[in-house]
Protein backbone atom coordinates (compact mmCIF):
# COMPACT_ATOMS: atom_id res chain seq x y z
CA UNK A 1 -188.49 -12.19 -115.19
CA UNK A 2 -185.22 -13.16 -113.69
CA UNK A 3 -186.69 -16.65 -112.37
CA UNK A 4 -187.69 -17.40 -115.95
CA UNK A 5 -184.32 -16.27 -117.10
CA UNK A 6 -182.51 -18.03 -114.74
CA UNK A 7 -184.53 -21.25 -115.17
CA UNK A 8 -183.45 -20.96 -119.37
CA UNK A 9 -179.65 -20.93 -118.47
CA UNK A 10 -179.91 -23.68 -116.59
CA UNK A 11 -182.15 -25.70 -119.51
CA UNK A 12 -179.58 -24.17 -121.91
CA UNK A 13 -176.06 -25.36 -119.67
CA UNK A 14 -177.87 -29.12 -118.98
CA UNK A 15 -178.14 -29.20 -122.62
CA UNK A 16 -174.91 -28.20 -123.23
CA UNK A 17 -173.34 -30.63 -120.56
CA UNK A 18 -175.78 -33.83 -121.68
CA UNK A 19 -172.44 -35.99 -122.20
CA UNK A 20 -171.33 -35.70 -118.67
CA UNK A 21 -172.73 -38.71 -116.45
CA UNK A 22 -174.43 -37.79 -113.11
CA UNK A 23 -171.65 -38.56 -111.24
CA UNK A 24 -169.47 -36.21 -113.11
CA UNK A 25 -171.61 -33.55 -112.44
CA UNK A 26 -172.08 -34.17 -109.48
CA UNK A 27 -168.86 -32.76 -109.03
CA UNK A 28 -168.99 -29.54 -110.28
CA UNK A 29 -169.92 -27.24 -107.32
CA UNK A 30 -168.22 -24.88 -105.32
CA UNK A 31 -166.72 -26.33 -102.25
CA UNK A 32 -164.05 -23.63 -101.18
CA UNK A 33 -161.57 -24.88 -98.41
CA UNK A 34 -161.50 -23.08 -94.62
CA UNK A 35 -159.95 -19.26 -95.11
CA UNK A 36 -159.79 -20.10 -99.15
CA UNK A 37 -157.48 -17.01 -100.45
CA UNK A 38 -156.37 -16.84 -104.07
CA UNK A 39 -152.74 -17.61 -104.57
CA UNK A 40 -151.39 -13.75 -105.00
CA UNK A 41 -147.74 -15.48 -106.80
CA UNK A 42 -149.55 -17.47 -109.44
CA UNK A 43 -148.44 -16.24 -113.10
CA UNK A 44 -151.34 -15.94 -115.06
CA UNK A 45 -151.52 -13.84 -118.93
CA UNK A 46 -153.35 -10.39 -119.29
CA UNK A 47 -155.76 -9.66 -122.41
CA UNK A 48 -152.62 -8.57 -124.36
CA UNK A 49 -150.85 -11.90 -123.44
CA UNK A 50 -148.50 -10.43 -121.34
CA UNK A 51 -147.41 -12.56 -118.15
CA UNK A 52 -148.97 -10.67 -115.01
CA UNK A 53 -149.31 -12.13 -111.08
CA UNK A 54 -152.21 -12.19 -109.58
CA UNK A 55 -151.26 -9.70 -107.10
CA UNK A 56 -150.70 -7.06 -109.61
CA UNK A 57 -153.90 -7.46 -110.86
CA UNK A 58 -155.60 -7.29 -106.99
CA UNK A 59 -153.13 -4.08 -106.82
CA UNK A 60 -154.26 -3.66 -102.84
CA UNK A 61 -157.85 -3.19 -103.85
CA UNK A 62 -160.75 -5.64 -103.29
CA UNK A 63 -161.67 -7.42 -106.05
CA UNK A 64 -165.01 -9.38 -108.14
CA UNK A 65 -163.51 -12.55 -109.22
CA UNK A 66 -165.84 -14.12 -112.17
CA UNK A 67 -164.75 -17.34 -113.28
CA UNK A 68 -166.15 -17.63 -116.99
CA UNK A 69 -165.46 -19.87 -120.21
CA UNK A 70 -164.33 -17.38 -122.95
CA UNK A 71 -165.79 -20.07 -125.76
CA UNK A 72 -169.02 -21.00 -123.55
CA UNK A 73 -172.21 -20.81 -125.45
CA UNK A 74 -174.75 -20.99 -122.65
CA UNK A 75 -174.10 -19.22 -119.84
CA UNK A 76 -171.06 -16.93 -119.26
CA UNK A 77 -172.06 -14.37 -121.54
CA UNK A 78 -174.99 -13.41 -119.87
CA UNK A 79 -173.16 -13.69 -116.72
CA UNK A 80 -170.46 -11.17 -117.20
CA UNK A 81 -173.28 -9.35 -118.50
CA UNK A 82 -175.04 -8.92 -115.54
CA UNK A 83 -171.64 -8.40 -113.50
CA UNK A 84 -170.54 -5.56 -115.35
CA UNK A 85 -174.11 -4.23 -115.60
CA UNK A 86 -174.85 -4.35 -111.02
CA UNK A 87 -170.89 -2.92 -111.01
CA UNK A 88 -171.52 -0.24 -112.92
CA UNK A 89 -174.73 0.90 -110.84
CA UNK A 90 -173.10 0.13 -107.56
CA UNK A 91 -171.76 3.98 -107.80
CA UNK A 92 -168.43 2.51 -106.25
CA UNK A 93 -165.29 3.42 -108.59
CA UNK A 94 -163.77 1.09 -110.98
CA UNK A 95 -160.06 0.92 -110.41
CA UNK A 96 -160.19 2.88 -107.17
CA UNK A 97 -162.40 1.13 -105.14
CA UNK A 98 -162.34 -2.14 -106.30
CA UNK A 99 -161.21 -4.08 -109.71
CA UNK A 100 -163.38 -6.74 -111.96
CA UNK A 101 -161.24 -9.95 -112.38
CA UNK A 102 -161.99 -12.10 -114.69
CA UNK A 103 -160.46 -15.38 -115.20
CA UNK A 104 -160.88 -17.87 -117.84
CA UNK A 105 -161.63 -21.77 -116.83
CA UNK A 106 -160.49 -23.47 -120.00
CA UNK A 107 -156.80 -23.63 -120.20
CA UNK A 108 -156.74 -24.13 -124.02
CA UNK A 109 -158.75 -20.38 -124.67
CA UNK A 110 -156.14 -17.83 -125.47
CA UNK A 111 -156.29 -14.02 -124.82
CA UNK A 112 -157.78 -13.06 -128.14
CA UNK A 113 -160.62 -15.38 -127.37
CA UNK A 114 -160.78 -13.49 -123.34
CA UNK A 115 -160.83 -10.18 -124.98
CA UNK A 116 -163.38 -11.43 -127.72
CA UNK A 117 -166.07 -12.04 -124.67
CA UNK A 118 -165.57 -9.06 -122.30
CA UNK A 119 -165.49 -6.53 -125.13
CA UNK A 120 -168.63 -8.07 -126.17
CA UNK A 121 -170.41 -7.94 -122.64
CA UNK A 122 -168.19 -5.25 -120.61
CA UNK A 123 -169.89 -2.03 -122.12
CA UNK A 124 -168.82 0.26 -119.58
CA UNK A 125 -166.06 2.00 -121.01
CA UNK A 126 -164.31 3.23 -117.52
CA UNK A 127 -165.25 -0.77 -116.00
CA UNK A 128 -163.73 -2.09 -118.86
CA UNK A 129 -160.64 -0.14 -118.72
CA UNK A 130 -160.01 -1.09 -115.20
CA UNK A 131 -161.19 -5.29 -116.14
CA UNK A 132 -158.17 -7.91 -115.38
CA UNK A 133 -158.78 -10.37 -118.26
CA UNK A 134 -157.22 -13.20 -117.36
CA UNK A 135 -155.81 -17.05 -118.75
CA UNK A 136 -153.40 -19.25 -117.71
CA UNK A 137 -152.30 -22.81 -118.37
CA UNK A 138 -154.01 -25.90 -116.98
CA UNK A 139 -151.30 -25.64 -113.97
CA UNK A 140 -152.05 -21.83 -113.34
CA UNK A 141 -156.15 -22.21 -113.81
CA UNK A 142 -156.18 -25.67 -111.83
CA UNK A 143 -154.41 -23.77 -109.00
CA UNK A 144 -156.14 -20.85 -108.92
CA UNK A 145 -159.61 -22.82 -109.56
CA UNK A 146 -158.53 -24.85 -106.85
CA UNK A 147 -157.39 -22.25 -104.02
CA UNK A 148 -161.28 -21.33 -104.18
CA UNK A 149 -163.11 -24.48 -104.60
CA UNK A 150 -164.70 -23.70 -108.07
CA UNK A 151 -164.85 -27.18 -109.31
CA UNK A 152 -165.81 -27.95 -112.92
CA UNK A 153 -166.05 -31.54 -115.57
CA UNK A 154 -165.37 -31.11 -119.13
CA UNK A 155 -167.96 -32.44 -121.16
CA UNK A 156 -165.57 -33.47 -124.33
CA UNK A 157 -168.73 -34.25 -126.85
CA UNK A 158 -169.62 -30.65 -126.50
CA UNK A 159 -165.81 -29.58 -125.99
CA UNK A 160 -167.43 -27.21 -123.08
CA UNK A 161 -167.42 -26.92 -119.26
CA UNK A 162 -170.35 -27.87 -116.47
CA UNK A 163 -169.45 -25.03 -114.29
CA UNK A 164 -170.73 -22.85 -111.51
CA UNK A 165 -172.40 -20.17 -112.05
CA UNK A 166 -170.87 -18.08 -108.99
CA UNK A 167 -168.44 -14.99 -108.42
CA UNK A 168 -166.36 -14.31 -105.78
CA UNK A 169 -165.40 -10.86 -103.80
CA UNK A 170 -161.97 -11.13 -102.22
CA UNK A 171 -160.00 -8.75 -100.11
CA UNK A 172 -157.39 -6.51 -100.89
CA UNK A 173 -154.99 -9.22 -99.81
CA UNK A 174 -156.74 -12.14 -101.49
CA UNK A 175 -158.82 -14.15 -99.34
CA UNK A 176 -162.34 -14.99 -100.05
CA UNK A 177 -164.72 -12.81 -98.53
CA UNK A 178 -168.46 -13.56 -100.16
CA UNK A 179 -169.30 -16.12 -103.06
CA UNK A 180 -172.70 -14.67 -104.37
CA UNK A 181 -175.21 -15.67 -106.91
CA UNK A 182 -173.52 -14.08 -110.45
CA UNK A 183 -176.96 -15.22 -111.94
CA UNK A 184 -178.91 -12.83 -109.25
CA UNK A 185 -176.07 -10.38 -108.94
CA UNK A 186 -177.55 -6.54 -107.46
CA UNK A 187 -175.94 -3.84 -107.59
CA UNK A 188 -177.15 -3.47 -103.90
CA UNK A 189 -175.86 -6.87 -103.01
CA UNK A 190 -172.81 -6.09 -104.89
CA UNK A 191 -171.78 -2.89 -103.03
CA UNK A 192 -172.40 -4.61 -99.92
CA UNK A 193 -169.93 -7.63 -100.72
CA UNK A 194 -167.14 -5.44 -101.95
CA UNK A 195 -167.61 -2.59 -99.20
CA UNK A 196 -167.30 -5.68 -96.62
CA UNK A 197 -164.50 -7.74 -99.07
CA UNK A 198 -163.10 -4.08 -98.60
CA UNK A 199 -163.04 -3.85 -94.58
CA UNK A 200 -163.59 -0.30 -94.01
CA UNK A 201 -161.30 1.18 -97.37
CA UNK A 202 -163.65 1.35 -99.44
CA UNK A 203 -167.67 2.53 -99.04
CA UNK A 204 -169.29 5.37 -96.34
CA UNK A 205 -171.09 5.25 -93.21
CA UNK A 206 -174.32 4.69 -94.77
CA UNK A 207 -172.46 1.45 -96.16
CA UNK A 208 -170.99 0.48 -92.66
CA UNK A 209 -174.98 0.72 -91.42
CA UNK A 210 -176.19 -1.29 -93.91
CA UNK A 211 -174.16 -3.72 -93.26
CA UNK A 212 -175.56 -4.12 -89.71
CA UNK A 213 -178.93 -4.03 -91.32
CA UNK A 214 -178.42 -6.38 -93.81
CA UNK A 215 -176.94 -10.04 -93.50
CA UNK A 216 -175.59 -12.33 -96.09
CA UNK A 217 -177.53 -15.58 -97.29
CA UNK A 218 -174.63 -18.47 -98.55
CA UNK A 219 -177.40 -20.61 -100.06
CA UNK A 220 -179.13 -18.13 -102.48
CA UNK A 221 -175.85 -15.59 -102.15
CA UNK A 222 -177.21 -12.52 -101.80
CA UNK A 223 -177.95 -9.89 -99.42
CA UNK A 224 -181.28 -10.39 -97.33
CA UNK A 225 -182.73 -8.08 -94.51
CA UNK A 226 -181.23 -8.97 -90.88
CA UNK A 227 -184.98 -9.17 -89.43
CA UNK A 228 -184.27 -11.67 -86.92
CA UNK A 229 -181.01 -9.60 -85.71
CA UNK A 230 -182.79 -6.41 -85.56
CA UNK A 231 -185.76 -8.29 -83.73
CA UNK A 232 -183.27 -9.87 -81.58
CA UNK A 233 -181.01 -6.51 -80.65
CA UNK A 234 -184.19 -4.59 -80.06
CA UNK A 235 -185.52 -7.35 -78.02
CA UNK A 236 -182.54 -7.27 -75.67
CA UNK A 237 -182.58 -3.27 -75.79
CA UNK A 238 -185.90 -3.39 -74.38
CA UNK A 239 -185.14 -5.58 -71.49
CA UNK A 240 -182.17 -3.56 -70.85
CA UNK A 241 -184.41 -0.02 -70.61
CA UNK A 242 -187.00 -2.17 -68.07
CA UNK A 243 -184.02 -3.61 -65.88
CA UNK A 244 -182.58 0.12 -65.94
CA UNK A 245 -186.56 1.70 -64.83
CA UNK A 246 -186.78 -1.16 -62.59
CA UNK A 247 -183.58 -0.05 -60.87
CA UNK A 248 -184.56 3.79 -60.93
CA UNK A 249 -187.53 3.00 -59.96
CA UNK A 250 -186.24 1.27 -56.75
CA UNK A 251 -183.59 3.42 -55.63
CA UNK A 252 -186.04 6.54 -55.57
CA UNK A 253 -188.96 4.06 -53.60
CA UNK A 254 -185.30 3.66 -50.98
CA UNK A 255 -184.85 7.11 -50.97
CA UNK A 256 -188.72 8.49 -50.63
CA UNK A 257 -188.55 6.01 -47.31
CA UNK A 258 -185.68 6.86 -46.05
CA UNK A 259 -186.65 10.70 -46.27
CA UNK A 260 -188.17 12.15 -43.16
């Protein structure tokens, strides 16, 4: 069911974006620089308008970053959807473990517009509470857009952005710490990213032992098994134990000799 859905966005966005030429889209993709870090100084406007810095809104907690189009008619709908849905069953605490960002891509949609979508799709009442709804101008949004590699093309005959579909956990202090699928987002993928985005403040043991367990895929970005790591540590375990019964083995042969 997801494969089908996911295969309709993407008929649905195409369509949207049919008067961008191939080159232009081309472009859009996300192509984030080496130890990409959102700019914590940038001025940016809250869901009530008011001027806030991105800092505040990290406030020392890791962070999902979802880059969205408050006016899009495709995609981003369903997409904070299914963001706010995974959070919500990751049983990690909105506000004190971590905080949804969301920031809007088109510099020309206004907080009334930002609140109009995530009131809409954020049903959670304590996630929403805790959601930084975010806009800026075409400075603020090209910097921030830019500190991460999330590169779009406006398609003017549709008035509406070719865009990733992609969100971003970042660490308490900003940088860029998993870019996952937001069209395959699980809560189990989810509260993997933000307990590692969260480097050991956030999450239990039983997280910390996943982690080992699991490893992160870039190309589909999610969470997949670590089979070839497990294979590979037990592997080298077992060598280890035959070296070590080997050596036992040996030094009580000496000593049996060497006995009279």
């Amino acid at each position: 069911m997801r494969i089908a859905a996911l295969i309709l966005m993407l008929i649905l966005a195409n369509v949207a974006n049919a008067g961008l030429t191939e080159r232009e889209l081309s472009s859009v993709r996300i192509a984030p620089p080496p130890a990409a870090a959102v700019p914590l100084n940038l001025v940016l406007r809250d869901g009530a308008g008011e001027k806030i810095i991105l800092r505040e809104a990290l406030a020392d907690r890791p962070a999902l970053l979802v880059p969205v189009d408050y006016t899009c008619r495709t995609t981003c709908g369903p997409v904070l959807a299914i963001a706010a849905t995974a959070l919500s069953q990751t049983g990690l605490r909105p506000g004190t473990d971590f905080h949804l960002i969301v920031v809007g891509i088109d510099p020309n949609d206004d907080a009334t517009a930002a609140r109009s979508i995530t009131e809409t799709h954020i049903v959670d009442d304590a996630l929403a509470h805790e959601t930084r709804v975010l806009v800026g101008d075409a400075r603020a949004v090209g910097a921030l857009l830019g500190a991460i590699g999330y590169r779009t093309a406006y398609d003017a005959e549709s008035d509406q952005f070719a865009h990733p579909t992609a969100a971003f956990t970042l660490t308490a202090d900003g940088r860029v710490a998993r870019i996952l699928s937001s069209l395959a987002l699980e809560p189990g993928d989810l509260r993997l990213a933000l307990t590692e985005a969260g480097e050991g403040s956030i999450g239990g043991l039983s997280d910390q032992i996943a982690l080992l367990c699991y490893g992160y895929d870039p190309v589909h970005g999610i969470y997949t098994p670590a089979t070839r790591r497990v294979l590979a540590g037990a592997a080298v375990l077992m060598i280890l134990a035959l070296v070590l019964a080997l050596v036992l083995l040996r030094r009580r042969s000496s000593a049996n000799a060497g006995a009279p």
